[in-house]
Protein backbone atom coordinates (compact mmCIF):
# COMPACT_ATOMS: atom_id res chain seq x y z
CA UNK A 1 -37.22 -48.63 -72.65
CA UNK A 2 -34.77 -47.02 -69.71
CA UNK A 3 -35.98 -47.52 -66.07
CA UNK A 4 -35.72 -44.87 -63.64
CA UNK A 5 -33.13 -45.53 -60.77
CA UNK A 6 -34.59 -43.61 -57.39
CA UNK A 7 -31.70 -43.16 -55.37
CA UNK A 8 -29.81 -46.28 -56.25
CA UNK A 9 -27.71 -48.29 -58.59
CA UNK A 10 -29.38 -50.82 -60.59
CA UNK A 11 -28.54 -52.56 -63.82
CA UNK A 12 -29.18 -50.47 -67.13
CA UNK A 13 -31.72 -52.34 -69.14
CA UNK A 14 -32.10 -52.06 -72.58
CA UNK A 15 -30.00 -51.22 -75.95
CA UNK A 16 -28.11 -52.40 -79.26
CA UNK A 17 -24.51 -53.26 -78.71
CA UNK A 18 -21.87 -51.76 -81.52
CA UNK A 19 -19.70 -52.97 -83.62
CA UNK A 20 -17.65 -50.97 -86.68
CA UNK A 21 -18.13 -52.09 -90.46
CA UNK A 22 -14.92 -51.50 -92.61
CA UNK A 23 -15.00 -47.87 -93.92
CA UNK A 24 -12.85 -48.00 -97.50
CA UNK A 25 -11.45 -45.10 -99.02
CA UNK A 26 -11.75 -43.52 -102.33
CA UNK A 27 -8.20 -43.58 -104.66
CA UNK A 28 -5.59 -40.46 -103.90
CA UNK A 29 -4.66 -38.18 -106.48
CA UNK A 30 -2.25 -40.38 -108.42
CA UNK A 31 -2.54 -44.05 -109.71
CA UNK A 32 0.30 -46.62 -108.37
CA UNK A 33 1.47 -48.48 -111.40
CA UNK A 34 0.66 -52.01 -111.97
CA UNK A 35 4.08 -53.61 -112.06
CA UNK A 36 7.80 -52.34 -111.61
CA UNK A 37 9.04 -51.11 -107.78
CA UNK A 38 6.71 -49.34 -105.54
CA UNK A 39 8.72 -47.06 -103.88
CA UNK A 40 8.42 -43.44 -104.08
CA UNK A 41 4.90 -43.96 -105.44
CA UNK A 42 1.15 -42.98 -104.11
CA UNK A 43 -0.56 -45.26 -101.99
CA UNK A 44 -3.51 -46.50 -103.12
CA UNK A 45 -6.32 -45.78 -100.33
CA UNK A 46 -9.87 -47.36 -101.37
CA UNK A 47 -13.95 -47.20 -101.69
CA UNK A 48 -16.82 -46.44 -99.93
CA UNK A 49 -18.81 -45.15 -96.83
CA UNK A 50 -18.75 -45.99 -93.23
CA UNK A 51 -20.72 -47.67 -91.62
CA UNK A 52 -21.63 -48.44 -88.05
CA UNK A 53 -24.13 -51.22 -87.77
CA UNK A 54 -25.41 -53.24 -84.35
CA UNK A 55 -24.30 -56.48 -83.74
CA UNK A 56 -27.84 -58.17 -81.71
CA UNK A 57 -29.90 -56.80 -78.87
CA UNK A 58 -29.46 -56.99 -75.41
CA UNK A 59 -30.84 -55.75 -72.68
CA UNK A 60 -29.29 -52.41 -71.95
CA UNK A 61 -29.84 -49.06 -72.58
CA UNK A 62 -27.33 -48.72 -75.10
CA UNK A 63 -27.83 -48.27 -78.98
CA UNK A 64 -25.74 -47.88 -81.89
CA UNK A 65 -27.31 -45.24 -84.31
CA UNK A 66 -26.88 -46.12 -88.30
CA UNK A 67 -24.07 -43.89 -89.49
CA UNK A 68 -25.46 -42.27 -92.11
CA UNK A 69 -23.70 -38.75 -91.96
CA UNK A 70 -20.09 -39.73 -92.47
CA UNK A 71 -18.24 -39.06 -94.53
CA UNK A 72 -20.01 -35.93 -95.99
CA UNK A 73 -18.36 -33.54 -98.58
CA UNK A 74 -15.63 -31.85 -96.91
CA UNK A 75 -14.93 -34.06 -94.36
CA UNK A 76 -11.53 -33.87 -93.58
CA UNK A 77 -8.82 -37.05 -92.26
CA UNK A 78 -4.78 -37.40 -91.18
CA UNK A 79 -3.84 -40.70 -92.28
CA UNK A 80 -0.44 -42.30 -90.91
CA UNK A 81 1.70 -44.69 -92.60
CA UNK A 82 4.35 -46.07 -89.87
CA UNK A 83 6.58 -48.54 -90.03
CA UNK A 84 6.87 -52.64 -88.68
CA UNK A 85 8.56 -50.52 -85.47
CA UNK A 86 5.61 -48.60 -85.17
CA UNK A 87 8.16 -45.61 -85.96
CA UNK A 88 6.22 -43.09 -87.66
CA UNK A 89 6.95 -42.17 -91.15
CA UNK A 90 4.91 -40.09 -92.96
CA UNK A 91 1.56 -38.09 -92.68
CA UNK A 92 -1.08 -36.80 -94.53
CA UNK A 93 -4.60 -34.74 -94.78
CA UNK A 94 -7.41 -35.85 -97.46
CA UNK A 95 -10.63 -34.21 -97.90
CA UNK A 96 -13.67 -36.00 -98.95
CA UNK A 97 -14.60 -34.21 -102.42
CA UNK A 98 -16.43 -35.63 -105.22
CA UNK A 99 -16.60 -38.68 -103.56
CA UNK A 100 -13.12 -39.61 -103.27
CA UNK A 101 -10.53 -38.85 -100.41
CA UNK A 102 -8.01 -36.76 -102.59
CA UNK A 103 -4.67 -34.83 -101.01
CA UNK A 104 -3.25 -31.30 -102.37
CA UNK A 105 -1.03 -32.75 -105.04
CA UNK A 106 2.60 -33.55 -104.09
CA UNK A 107 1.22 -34.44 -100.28
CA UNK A 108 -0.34 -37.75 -100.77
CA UNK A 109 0.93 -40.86 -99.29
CA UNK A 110 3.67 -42.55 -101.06
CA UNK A 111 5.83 -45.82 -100.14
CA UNK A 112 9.12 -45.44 -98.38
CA UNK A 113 10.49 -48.42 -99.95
CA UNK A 114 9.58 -51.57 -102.24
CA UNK A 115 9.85 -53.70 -99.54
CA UNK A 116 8.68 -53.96 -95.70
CA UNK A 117 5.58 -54.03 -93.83
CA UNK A 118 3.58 -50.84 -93.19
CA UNK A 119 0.65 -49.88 -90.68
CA UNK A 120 -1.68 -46.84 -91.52
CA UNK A 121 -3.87 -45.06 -89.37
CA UNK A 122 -6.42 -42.21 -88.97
CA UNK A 123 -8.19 -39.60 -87.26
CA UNK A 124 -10.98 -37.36 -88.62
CA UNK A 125 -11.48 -34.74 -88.71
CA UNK A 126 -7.97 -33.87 -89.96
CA UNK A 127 -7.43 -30.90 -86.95
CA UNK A 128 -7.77 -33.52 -84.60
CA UNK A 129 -4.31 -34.92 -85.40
CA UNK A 130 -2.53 -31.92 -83.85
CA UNK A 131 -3.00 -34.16 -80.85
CA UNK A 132 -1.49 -37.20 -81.89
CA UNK A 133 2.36 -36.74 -82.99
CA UNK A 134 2.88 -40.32 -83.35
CA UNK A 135 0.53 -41.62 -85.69
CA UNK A 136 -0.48 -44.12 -82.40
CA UNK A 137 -2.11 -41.71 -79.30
CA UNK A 138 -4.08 -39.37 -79.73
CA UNK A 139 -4.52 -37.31 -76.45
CA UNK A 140 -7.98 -35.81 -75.40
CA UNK A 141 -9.42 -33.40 -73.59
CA UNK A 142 -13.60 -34.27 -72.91
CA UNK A 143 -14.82 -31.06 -71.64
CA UNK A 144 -15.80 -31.05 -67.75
CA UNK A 145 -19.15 -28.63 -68.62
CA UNK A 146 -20.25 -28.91 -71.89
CA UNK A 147 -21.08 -26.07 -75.24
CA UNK A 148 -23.09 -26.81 -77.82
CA UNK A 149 -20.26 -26.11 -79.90
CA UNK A 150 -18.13 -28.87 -78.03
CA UNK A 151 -20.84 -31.59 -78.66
CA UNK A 152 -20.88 -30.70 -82.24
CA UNK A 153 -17.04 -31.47 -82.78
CA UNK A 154 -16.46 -34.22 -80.43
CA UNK A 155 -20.03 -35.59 -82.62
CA UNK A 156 -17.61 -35.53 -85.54
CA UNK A 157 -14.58 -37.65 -84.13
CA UNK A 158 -13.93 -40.77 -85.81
CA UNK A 159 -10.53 -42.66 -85.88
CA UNK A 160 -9.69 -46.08 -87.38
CA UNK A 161 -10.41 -49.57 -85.98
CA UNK A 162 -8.04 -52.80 -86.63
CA UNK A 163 -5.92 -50.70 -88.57
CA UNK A 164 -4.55 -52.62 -92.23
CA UNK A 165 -1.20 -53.73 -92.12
CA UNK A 166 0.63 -54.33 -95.81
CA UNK A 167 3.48 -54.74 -97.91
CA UNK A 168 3.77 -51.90 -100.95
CA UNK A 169 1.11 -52.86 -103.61
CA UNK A 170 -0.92 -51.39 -105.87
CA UNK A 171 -4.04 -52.31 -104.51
CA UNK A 172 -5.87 -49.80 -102.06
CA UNK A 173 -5.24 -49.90 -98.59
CA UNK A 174 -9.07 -50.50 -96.43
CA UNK A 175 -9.08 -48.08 -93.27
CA UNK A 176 -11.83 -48.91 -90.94
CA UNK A 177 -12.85 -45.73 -88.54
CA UNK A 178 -15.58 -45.38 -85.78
CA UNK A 179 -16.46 -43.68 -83.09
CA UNK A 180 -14.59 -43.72 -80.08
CA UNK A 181 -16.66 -42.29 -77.57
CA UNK A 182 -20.32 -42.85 -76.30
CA UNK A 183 -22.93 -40.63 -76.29
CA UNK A 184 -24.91 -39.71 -73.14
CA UNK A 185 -28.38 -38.37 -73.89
CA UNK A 186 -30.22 -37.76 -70.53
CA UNK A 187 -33.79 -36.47 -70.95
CA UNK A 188 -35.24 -34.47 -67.81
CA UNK A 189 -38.11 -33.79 -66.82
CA UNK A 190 -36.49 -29.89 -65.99
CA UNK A 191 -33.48 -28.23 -65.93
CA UNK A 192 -32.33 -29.91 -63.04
CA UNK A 193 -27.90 -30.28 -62.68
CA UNK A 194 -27.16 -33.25 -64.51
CA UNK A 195 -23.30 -34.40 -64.28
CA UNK A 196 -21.69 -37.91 -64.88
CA UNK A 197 -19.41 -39.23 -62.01
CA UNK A 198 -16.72 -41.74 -62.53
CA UNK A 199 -15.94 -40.67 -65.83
CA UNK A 200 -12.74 -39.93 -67.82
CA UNK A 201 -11.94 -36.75 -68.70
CA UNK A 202 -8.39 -36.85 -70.08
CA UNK A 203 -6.50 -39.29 -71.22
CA UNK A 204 -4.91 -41.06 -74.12
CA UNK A 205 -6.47 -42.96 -76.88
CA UNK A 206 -4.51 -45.61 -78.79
CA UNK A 207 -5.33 -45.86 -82.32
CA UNK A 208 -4.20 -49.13 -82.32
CA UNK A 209 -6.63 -50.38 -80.34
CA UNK A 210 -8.97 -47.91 -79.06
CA UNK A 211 -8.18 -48.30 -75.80
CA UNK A 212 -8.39 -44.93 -73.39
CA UNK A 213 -5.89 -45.30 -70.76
CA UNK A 214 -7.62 -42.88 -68.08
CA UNK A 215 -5.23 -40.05 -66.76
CA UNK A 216 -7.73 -38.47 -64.17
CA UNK A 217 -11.48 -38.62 -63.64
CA UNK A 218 -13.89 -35.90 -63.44
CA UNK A 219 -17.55 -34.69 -62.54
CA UNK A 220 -18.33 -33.82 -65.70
CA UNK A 221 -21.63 -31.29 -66.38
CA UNK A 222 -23.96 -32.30 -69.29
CA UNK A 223 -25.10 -29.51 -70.97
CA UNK A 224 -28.95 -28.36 -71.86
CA UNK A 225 -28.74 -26.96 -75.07
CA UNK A 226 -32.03 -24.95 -74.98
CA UNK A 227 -35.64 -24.46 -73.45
CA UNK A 228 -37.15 -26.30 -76.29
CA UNK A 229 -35.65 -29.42 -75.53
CA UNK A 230 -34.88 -30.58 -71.76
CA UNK A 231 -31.82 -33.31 -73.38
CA UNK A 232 -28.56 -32.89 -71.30
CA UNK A 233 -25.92 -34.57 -74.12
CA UNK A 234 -22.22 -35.25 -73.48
CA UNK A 235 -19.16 -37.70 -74.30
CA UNK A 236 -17.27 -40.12 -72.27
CA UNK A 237 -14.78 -43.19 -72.86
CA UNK A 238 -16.10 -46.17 -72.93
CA UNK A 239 -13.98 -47.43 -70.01
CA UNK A 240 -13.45 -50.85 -68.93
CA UNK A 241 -12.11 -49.67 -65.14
CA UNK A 242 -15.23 -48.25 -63.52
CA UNK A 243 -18.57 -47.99 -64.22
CA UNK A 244 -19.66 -44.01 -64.78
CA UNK A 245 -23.42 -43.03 -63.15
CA UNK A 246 -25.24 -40.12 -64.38
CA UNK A 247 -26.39 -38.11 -61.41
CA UNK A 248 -29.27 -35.08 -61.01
CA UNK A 249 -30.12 -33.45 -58.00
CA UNK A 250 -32.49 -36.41 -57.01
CA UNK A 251 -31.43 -39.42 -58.77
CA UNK A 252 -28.31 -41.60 -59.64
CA UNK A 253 -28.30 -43.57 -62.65
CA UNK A 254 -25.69 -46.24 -63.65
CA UNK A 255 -24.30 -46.22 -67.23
CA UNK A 256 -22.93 -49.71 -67.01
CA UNK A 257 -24.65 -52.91 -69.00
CA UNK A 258 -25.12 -56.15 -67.25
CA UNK A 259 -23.49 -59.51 -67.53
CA UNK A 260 -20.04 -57.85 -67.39
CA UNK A 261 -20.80 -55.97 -70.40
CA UNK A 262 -19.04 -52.27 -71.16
CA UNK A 263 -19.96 -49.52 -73.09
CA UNK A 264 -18.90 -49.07 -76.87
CA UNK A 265 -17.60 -46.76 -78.92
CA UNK A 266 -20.18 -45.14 -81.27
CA UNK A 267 -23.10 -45.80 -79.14
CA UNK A 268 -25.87 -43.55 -77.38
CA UNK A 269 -26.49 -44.50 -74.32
CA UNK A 270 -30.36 -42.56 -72.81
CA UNK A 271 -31.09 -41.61 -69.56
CA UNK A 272 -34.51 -40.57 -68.78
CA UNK A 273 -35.88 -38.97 -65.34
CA UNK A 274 -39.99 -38.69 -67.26
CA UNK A 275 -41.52 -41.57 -64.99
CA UNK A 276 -42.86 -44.28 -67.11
CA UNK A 277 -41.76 -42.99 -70.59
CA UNK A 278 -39.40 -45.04 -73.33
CA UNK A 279 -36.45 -43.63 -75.28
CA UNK A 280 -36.22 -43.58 -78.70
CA UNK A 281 -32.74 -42.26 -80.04
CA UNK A 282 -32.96 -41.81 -83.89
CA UNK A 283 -30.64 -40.34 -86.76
CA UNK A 284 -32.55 -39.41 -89.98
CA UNK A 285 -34.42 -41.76 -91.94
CA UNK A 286 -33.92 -44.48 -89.37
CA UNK A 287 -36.79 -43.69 -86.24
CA UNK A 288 -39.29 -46.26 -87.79
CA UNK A 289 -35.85 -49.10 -87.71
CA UNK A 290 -35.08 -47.70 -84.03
CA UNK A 291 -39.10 -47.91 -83.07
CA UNK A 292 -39.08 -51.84 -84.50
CA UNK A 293 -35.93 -52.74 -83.17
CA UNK A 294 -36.38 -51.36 -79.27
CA UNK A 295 -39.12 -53.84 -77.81
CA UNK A 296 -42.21 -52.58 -76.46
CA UNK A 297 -41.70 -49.52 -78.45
CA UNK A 298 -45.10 -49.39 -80.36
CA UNK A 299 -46.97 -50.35 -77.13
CA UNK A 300 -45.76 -47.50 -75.32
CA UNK A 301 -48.36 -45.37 -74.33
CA UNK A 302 -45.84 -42.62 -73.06
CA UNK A 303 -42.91 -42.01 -75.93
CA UNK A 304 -40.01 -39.68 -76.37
CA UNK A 305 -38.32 -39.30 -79.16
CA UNK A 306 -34.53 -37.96 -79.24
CA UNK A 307 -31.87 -37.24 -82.23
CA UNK A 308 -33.00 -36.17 -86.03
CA UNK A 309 -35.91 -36.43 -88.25
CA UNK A 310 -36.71 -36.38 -91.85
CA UNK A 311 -39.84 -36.16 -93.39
CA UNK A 312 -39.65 -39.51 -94.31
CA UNK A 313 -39.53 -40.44 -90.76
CA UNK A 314 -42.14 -38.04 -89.70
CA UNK A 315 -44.55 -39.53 -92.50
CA UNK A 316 -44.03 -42.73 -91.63
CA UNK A 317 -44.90 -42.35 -88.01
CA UNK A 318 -47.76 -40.59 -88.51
CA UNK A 319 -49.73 -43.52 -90.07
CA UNK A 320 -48.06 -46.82 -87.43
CA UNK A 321 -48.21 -44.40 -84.49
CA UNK A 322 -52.10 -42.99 -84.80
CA UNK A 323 -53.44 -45.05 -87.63
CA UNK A 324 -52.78 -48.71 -86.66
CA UNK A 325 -52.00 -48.78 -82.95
CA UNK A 326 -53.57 -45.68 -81.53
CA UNK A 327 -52.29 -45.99 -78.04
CA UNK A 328 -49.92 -43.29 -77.55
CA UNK A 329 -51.20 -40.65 -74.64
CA UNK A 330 -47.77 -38.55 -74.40
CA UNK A 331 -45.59 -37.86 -77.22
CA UNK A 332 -42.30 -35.44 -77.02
CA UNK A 333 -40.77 -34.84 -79.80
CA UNK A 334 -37.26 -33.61 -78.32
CA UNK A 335 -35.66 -34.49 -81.88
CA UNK A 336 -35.43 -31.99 -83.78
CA UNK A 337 -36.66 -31.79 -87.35
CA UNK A 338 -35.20 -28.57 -89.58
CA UNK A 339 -37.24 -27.80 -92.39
CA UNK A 340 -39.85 -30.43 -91.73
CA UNK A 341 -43.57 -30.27 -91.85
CA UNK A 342 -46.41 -31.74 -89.51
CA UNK A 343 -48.36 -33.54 -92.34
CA UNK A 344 -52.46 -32.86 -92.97
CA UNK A 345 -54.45 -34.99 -90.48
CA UNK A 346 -52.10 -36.48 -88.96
CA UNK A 347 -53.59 -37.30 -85.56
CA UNK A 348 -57.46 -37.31 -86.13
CA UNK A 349 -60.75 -38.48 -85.36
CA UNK A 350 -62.38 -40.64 -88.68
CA UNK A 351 -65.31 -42.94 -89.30
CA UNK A 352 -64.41 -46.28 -89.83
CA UNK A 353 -66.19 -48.20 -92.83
CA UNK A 354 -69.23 -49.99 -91.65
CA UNK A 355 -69.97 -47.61 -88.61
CA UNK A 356 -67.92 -46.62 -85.86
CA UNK A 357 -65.17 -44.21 -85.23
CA UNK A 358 -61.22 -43.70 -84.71
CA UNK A 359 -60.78 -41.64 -81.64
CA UNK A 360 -56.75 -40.67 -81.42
CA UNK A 361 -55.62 -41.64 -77.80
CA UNK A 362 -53.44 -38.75 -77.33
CA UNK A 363 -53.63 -36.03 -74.85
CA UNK A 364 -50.44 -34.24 -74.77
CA UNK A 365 -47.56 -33.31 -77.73
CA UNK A 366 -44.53 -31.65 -77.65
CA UNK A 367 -43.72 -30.76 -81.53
CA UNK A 368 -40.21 -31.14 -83.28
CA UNK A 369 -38.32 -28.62 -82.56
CA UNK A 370 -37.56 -26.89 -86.52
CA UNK A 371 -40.45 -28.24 -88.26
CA UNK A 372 -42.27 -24.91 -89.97
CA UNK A 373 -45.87 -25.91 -91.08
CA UNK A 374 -48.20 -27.73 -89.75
CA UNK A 375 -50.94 -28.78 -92.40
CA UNK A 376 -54.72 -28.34 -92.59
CA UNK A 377 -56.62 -30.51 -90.11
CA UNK A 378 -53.78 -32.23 -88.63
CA UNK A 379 -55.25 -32.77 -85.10
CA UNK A 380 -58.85 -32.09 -85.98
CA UNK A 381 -61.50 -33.58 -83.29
CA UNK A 382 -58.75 -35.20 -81.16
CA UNK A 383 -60.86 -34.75 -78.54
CA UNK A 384 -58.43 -36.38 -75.77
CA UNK A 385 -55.76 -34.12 -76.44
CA UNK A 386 -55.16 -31.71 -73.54
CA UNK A 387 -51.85 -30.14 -73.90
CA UNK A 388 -49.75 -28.62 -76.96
CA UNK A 389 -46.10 -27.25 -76.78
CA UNK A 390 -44.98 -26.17 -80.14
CA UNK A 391 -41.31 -25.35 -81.05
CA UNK A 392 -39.78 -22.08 -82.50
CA UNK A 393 -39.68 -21.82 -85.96
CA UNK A 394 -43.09 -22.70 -86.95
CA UNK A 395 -44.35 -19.94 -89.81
CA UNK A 396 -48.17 -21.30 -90.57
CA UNK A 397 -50.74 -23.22 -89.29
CA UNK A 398 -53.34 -24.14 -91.57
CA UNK A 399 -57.06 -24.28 -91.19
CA UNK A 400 -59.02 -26.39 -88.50
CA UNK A 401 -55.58 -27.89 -87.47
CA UNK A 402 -56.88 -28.02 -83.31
CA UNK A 403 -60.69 -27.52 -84.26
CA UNK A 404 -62.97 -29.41 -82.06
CA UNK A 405 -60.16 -30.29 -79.89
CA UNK A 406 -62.84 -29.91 -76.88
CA UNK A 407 -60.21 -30.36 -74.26
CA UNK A 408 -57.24 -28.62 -75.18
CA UNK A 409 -56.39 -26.70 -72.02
CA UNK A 410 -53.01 -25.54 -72.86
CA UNK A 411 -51.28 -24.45 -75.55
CA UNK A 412 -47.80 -23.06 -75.58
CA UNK A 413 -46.16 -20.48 -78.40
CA UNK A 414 -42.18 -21.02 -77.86
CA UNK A 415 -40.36 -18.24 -79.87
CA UNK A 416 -40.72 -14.98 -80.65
CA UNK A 417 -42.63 -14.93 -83.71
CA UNK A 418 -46.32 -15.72 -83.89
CA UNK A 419 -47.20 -18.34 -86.81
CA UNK A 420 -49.37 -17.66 -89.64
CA UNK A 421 -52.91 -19.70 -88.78
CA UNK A 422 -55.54 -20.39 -90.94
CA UNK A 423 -59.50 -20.21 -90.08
CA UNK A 424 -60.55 -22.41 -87.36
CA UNK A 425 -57.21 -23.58 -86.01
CA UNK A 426 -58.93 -23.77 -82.53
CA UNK A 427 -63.13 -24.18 -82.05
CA UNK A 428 -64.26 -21.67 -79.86
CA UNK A 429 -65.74 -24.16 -77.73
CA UNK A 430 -64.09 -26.36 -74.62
CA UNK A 431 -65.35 -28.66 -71.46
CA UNK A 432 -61.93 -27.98 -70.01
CA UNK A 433 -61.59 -25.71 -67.33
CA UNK A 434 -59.25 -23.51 -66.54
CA UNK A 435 -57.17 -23.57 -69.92
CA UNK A 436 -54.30 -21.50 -70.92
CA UNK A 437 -53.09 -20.65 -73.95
CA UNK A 438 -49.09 -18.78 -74.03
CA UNK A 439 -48.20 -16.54 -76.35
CA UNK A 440 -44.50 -15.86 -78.19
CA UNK A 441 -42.47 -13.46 -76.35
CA UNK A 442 -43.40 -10.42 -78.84
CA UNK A 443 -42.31 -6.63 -78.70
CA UNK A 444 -45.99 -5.85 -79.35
CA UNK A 445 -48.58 -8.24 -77.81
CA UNK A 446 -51.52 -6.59 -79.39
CA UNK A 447 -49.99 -7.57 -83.08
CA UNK A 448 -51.25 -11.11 -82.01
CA UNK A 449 -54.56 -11.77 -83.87
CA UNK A 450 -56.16 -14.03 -81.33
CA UNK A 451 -59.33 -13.93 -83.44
CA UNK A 452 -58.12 -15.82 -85.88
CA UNK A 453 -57.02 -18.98 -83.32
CA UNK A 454 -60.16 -18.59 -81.27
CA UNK A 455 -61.65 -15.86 -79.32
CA UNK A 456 -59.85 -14.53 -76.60
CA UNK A 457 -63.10 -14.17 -74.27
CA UNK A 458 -64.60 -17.77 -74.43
CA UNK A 459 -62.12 -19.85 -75.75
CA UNK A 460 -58.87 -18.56 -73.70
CA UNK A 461 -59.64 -16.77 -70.02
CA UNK A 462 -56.65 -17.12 -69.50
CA UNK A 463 -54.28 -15.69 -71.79
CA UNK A 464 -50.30 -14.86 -71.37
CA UNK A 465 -47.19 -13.65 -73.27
CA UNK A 466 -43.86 -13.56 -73.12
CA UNK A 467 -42.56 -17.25 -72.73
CA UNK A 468 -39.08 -17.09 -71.22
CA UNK A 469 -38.34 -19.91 -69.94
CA UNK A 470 -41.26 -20.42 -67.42
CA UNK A 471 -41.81 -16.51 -66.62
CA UNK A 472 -45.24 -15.56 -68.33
CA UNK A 473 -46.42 -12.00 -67.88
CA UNK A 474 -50.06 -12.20 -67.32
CA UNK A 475 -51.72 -9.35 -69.99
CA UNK A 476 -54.72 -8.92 -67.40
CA UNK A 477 -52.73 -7.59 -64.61
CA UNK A 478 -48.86 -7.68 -65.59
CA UNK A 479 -47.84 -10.26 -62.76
CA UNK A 480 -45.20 -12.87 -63.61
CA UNK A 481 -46.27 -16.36 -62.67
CA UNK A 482 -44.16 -19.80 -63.06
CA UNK A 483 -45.61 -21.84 -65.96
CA UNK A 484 -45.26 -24.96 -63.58
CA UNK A 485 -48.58 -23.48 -61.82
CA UNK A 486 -50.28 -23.69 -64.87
């Protein structure tokens, strides 16, 4: 859970601190012979995937995400060999095909000599390494405002950690790699300036020992990547001189842990301004491990969920989330979920055996952003839900998904493409009053079949188009209003 800071530094309070598990790398293209000198021959690099894993709990807002994308096919890496004088000797790219990290043939790694003592190190990916002409430093540049784009590569950075040191041999040579930055994932509650002060901006970072030594310090802008999804993201160095705060135009947060703590390499570290509301950070497969792992996570009544999703994940939550503990009031999904589905009943009212009935707590939802279906009945008769935001993307809703959802006041349409729905996605009938529902910004509003979610006359009064970004046009009269009002 994070805790909201008004207008003052207090400690961070809850995460998972990092540490790096060896990453070993598949054989080169050649095969160093078992006996005989060494020198002039491949090196021998070894095994399997990386791995970043957390160490214990403690109470800070930090948490290290299970690598599980790293390294895919085509991931590219510059390994170093240098010398006991740290004098660099040779360099190399690899690319990570077929399971293996193979070099074009004739550029592999080979030893210098039969004898001496050698130190190899690495950055990925490989176009990274036209910053580091030493096989030691690599110099950065963190963006002061943040692209999309810019998240996506400095996402990808990895270099290696306790770097092996050996004599020539034939057996493969173990580079560890991890991240060297940390991840700041602020959720707001709008699209309110979010910066971090105190942080580095430039500098150099030692493969060696992942130090950064700071070279200047910068206000540094997160960015918000879209409307779906109010998540400023951004990088920093985990420094050891200061302690960086995340600041919005009515709040200051501080990034630093207690007990003299300091931030880690490879970790996320969330920020949330949405009063009363814990942060879950997930990578796919792994959001029912981060829900069991962050106390107080399944008695949250008020949840937000950040990173990736896989249907796995979205399965699972389904049944612990509205099945067994059935507390949850507001969920926002501001993960995003490509390709996904919303499963059939997934949040619904049910008799129980023996008499009785299950009556879902929830009252508001924002979807996953990329999921394209949701399935027949999913929310049928969840009679405290009051608010609905679904995502762009979505291409059917099947039948009776909202029916009987008596106080659904609001329902949003992000996108510009209305879904497919089935009969009965919304009842006709509602004690709410007023309610809203918000149409995708179309080219032709009356292509929208409203029959077929509800009648326009007794289920919707009050019915709008053209979402963008809080403007809605009002179809009665043509006036622009802020959705805030609503």
């Amino acid at each position: 859970m994070t805790t909201k800071l008004p207008h003052r530094l207090l400690p961070a309070c809850l995460a998972l601190l990092a540490t790096a598990c060896t990453a070993d790398l598949p054989e080169g293209n050649e095969q160093a012979p078992t006996d005989g000198p060494l020198a002039g021959q491949p090196v021998n690099l070894s095994a399997t995937t990386l791995a970043v894993t957390p160490a214990g709990s403690a109470q800070t807002r930090a948490d290290a995400p299970t690598e599980s994308a790293f390294p895919a096919e085509g991931a590219t890496m510059t390994v170093y060999l240098l010398d006991e004088a740290n004098t660099l000797l040779q360099q190399a790219d690899y690319t990570y095909t077929g399971g293996k990290w193979t070099a074009p043939e004739g550029e592999s790694l080979y030893w210098p000599a039969a004898t001496g003592t050698y130190r190899f190190t690495a950055i990925s990916p490989a176009r990274a390494a036209a910053n580091c002409a030493d096989g030691q430093n690599l110099t950065v540049n963190l963006p002061i405002e943040w692209t999309t784009d810019e998240l996506e590569e400095w996402k990808e950075l990895r270099i290696t950690y306790a770097p092996a040191e050996s004599r020539p041999t034939t057996s493969p040579i173990a580079l560890s790699l991890r991240h060297p930055l940390t991840q700041v994932e602020a959720v707001m509650s709008s699209a309110a300036t979010a910066a971090i002060t105190g942080a580095t901006s430039r500098g150099t970072l030692s493969l060696t020992d992942n130090t950064a030594t700071p070279l200047a310090e910068a206000f540094m802008t997160l960015c918000k990547p879209d409307e779906d999804m109010p998540v400023h993201r951004g990088y920093l160095f985990p420094s050891t001189d200061a302690t960086p705060q995340l600041v919005t135009d009515t709040e200051i947060y501080d990034l630093g842990l207690p007990d003299g703590q300091t931030l880690q390499g490879g970790e996320v570290v969330s920020v949330t301004d949405l009063e009363g509301f814990t942060v879950i950070y997930t990578t796919p497969g792994e959001l029912m491990n981060a829900m069991n792992s962050t106390p107080g996570a399944w008695e949250a009544q008020k949840l937000v969920i950040t990173g990736q999703l896989n249907q796995q994940d979205i399965n699972d939550y389904q049944w612990k989330a509205f099945y067994e503990d059935n507390i949850i009031t507001h969920l926002y999904f501001y993960a995003s979920a490509p390709g996904m589905e919303i499963p059939a009943e997934t949040c619904m009212w049910y008799a129980l055996p023996g008499g009785g009935d299950h009556m879902p707590a929830l009252q508001e939802i924002i979807l996953p952003k990329g999921i394209t279906a949701i399935r027949d009945a999913s929310f049928f008769r969840a009679e405290n839900l009051q608010r609905v935001i679904l995502p762009t993307g979505i291409q059917v809703i099947e039948a009776s998904c909202f029916e009987f959802c008596d106080h659904l006041a609001y329902v949003c349409w992000r996108g510009t493409e209305f879904p497919t729905c089935g009969s009965g996605v919304f009842s006709d009938y509602s004690m709410a009053n007023p309610h809203y529902l918000l149409l995708p910004d179309v080219t032709d509003p009356s292509t929208l079949n409203l029959q077929a979610i509800g009648s326009s006359e007794s289920r919707w009064p009050n019915v709008y188009y053209n979402y963008r970004g809080g403007d809605l046009l009002d179809i009665n009269n043509y006036t622009y209003l802020d959705q805030s009002t609503l």
